[in-house]
PDB file of N, CA and C in Angstrom:
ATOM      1  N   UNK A   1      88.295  40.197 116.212  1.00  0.00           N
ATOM      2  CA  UNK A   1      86.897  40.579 116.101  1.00  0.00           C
ATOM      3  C   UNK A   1      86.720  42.043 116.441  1.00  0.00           C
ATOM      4  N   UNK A   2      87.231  42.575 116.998  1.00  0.00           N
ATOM      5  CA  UNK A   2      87.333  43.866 117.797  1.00  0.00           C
ATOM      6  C   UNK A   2      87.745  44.722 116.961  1.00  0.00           C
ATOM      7  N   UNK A   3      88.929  44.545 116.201  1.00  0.00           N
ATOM      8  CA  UNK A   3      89.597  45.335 115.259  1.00  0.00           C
ATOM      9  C   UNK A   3      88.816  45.303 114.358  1.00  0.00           C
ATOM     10  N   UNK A   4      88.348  44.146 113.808  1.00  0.00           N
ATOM     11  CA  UNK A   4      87.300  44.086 112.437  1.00  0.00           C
ATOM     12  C   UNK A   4      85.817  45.463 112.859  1.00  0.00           C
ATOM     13  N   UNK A   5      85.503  45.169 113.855  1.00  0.00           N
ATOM     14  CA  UNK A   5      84.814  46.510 114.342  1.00  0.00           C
ATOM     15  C   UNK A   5      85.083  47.453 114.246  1.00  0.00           C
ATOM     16  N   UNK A   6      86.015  47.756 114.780  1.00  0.00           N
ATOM     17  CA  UNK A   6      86.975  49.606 114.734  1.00  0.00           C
ATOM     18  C   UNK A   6      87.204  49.939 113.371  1.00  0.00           C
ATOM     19  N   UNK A   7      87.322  48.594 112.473  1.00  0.00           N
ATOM     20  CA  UNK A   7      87.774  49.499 111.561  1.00  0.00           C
ATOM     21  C   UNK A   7      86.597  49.143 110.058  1.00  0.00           C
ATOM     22  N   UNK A   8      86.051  48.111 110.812  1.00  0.00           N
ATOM     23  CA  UNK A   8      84.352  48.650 109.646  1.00  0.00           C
ATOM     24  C   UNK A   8      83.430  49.963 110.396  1.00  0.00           C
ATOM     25  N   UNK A   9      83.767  50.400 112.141  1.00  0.00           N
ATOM     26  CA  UNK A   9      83.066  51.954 111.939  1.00  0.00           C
ATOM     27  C   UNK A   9      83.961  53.012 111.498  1.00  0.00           C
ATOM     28  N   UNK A  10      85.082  52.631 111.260  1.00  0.00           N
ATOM     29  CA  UNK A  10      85.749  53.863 110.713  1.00  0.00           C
ATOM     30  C   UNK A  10      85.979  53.846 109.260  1.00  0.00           C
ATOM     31  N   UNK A  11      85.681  52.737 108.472  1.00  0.00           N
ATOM     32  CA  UNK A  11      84.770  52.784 106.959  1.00  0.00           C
ATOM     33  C   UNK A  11      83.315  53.522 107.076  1.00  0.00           C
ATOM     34  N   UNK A  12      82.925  52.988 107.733  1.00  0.00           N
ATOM     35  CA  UNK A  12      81.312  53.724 107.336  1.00  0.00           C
ATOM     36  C   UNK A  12      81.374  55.167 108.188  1.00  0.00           C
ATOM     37  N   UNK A  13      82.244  55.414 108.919  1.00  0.00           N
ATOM     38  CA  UNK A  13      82.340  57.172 109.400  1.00  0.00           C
ATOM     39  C   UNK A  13      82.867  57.886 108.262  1.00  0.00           C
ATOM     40  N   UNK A  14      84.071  57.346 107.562  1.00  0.00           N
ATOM     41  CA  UNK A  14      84.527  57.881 106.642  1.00  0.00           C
ATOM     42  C   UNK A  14      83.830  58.015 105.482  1.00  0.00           C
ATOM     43  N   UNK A  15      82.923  56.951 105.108  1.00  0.00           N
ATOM     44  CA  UNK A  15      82.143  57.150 103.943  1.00  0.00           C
ATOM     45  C   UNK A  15      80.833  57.838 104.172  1.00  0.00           C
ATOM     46  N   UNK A  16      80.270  58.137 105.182  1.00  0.00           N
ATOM     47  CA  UNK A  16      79.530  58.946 105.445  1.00  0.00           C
ATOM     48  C   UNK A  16      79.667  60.093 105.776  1.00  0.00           C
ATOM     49  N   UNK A  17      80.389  60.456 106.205  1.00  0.00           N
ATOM     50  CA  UNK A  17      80.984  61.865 106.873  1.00  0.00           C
ATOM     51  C   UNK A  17      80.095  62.737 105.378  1.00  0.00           C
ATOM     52  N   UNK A  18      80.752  62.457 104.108  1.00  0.00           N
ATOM     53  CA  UNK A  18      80.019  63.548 102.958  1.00  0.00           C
ATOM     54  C   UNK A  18      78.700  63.651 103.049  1.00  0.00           C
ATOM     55  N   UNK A  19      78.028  62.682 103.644  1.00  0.00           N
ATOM     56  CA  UNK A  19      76.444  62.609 103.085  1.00  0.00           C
ATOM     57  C   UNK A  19      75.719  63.469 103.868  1.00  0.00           C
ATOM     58  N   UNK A  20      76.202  62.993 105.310  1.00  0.00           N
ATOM     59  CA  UNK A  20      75.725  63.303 106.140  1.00  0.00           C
ATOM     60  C   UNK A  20      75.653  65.269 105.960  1.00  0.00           C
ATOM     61  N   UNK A  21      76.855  65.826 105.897  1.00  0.00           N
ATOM     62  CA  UNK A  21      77.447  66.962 105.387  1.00  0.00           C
ATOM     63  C   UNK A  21      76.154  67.307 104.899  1.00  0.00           C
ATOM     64  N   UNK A  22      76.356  66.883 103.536  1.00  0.00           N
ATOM     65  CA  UNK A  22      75.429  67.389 102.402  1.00  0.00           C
ATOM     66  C   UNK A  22      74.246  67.118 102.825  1.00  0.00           C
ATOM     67  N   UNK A  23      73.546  66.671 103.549  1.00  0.00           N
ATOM     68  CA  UNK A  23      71.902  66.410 104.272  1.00  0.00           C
ATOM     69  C   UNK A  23      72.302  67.863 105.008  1.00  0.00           C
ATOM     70  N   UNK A  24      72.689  67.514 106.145  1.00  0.00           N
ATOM     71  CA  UNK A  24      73.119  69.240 106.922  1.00  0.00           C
ATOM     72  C   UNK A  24      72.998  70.348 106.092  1.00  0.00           C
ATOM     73  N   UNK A  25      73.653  70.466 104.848  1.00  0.00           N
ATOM     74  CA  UNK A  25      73.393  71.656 104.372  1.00  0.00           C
ATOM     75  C   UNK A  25      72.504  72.001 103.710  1.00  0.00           C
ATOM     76  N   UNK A  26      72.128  70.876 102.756  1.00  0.00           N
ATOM     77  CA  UNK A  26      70.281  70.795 102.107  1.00  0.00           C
ATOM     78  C   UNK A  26      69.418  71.514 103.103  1.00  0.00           C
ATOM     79  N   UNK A  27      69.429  71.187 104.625  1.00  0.00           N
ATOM     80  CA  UNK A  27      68.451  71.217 105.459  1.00  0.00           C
ATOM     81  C   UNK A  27      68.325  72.644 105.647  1.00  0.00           C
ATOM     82  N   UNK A  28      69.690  73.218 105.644  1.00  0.00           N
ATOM     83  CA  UNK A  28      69.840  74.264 106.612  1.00  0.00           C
ATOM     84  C   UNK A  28      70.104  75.752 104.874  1.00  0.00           C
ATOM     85  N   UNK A  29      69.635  74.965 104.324  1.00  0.00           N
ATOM     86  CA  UNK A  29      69.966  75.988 103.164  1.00  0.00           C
ATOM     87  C   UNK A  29      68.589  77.044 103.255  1.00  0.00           C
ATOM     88  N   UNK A  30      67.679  76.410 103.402  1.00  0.00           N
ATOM     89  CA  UNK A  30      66.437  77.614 103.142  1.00  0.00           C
ATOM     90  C   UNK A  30      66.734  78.580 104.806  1.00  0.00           C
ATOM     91  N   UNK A  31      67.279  77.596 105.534  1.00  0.00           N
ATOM     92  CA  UNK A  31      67.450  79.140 107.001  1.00  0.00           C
ATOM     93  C   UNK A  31      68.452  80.002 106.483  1.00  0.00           C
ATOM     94  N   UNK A  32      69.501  79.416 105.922  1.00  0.00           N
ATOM     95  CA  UNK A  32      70.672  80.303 105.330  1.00  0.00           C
ATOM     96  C   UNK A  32      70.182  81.652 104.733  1.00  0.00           C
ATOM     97  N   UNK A  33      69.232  80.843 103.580  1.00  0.00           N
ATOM     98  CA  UNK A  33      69.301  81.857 102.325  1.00  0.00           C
ATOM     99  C   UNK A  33      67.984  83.167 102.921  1.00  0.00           C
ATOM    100  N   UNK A  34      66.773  82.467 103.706  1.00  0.00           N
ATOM    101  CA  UNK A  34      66.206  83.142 104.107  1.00  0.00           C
ATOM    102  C   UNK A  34      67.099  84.469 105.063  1.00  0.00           C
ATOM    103  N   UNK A  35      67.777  83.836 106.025  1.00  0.00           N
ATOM    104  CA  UNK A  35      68.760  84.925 106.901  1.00  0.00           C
ATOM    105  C   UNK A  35      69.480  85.701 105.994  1.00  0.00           C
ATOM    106  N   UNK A  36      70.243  85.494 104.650  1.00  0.00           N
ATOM    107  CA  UNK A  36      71.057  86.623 103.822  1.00  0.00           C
ATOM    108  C   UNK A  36      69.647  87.280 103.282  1.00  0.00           C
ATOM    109  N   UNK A  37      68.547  86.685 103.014  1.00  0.00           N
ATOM    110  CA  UNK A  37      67.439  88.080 102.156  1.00  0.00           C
ATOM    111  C   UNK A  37      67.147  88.931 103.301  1.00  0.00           C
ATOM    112  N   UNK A  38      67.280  88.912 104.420  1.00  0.00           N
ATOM    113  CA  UNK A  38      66.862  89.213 105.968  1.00  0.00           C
ATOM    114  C   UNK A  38      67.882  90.181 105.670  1.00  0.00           C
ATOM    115  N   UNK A  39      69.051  90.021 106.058  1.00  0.00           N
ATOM    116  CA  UNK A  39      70.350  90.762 106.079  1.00  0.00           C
ATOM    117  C   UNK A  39      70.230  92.064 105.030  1.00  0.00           C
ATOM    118  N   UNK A  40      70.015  91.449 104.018  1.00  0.00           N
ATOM    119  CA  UNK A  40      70.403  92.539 102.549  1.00  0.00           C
ATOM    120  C   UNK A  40      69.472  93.174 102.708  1.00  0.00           C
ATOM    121  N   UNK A  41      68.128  93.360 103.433  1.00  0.00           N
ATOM    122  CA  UNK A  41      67.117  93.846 103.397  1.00  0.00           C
ATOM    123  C   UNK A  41      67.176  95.016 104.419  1.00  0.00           C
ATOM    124  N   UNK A  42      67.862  94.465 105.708  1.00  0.00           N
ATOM    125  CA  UNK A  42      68.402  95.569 106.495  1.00  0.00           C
ATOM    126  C   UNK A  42      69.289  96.654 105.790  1.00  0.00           C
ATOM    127  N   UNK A  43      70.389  96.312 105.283  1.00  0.00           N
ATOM    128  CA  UNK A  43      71.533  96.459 104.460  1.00  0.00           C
ATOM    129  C   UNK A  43      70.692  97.825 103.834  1.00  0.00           C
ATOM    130  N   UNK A  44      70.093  97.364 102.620  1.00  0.00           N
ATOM    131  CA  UNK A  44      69.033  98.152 101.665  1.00  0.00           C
ATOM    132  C   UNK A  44      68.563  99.413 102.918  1.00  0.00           C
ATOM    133  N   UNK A  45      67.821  98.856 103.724  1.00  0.00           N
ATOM    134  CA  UNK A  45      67.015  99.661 104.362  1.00  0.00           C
ATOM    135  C   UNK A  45      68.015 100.797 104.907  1.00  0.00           C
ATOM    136  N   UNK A  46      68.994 100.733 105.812  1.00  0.00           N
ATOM    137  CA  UNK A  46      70.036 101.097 106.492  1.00  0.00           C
ATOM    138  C   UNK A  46      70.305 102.644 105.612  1.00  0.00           C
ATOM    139  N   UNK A  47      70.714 102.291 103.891  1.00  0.00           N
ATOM    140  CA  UNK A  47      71.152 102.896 103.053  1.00  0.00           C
ATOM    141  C   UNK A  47      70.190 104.082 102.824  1.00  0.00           C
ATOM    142  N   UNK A  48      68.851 103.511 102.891  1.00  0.00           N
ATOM    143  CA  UNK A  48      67.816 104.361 102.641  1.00  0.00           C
ATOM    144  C   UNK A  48      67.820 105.368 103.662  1.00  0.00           C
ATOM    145  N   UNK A  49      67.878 105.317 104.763  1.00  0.00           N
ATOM    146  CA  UNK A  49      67.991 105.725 105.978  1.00  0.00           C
ATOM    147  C   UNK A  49      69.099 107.100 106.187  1.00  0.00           C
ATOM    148  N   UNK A  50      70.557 105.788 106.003  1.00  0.00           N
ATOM    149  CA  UNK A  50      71.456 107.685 105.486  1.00  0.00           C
ATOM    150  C   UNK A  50      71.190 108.324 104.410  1.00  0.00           C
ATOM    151  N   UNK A  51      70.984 107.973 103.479  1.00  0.00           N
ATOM    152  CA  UNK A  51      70.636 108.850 102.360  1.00  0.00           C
ATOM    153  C   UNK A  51      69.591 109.761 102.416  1.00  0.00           C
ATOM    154  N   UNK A  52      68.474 109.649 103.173  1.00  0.00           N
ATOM    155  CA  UNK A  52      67.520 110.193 103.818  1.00  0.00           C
ATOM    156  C   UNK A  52      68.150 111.338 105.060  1.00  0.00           C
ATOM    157  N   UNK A  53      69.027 111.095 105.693  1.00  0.00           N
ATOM    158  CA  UNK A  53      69.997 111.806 106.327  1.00  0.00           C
ATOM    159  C   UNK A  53      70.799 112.774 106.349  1.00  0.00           C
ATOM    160  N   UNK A  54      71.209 112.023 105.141  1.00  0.00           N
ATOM    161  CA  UNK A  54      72.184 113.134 103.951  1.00  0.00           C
ATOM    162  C   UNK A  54      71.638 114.112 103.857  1.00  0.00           C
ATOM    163  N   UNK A  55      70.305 114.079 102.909  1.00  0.00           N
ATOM    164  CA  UNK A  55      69.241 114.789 102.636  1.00  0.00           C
ATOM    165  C   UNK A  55      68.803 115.820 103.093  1.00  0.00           C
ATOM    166  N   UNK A  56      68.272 115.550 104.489  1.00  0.00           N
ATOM    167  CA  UNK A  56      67.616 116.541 105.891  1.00  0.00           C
ATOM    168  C   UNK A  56      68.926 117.392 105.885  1.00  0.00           C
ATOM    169  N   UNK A  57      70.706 116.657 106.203  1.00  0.00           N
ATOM    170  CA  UNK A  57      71.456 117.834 106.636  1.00  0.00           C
ATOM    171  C   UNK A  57      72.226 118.725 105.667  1.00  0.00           C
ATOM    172  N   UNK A  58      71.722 117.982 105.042  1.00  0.00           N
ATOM    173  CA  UNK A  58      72.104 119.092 103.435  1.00  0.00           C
ATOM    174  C   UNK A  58      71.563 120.368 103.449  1.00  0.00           C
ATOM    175  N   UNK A  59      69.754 120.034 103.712  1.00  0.00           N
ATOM    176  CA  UNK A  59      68.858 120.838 103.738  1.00  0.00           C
ATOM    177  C   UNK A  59      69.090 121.548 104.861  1.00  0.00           C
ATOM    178  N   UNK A  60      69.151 121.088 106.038  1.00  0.00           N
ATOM    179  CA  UNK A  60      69.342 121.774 106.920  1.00  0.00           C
ATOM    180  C   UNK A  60      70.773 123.320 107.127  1.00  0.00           C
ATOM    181  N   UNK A  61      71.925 122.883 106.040  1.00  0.00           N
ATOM    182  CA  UNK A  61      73.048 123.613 106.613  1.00  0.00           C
ATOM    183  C   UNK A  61      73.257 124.222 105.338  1.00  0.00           C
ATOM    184  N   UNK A  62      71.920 124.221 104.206  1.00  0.00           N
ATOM    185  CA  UNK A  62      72.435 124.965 102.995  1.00  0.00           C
ATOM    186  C   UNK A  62      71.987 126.607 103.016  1.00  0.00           C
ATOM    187  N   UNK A  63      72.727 127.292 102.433  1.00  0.00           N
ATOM    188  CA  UNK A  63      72.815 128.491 102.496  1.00  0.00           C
ATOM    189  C   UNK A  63      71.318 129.174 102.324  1.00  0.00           C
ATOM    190  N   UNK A  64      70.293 128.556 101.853  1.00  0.00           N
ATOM    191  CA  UNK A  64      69.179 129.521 101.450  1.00  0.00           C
ATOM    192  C   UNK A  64      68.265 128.893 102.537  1.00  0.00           C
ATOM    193  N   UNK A  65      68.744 127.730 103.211  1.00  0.00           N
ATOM    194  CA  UNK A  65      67.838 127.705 104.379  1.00  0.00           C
ATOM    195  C   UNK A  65      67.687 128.498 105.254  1.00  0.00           C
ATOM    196  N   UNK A  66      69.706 128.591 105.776  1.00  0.00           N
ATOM    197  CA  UNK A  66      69.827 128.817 107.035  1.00  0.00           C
ATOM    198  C   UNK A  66      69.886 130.562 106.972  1.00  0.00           C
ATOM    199  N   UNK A  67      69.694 131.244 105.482  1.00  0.00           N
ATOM    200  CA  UNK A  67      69.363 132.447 105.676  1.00  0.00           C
ATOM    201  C   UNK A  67      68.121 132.835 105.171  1.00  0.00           C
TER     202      UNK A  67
END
């Protein structure tokens, strides 16, 4: 009787293990995808930022400024 136990929960662990999975990731997909548009948005921004950088010390160390 005991064994018949152990090993009908380790049928239904095994056959669930995928579902369960795939519920987990359904769930957790809109935090995912929201956190990478989050990310790339920094990313983007970041870029804007040195390039804006670039810019100023370009300006700053080019010859018709600095004379």
């Amino acid at each position: 009787m005991y064994a018949i136990t152990l090993s009908t929960i380790a049928t239904l662990t095994h056959n669930t293990t995928p579902i369960t999975i795939r519920i987990i990731l359904t769930m957790h997909q809109a935090t995912i995808t929201t956190k990478i548009i989050a990310v790339q948005t920094l990313i983007l921004e970041d870029a804007v930022d040195i390039e804006d950088n670039m810019v100023s010390i370009l300006k700053a160390y080019s010859t018709k400024n600095v004379l």
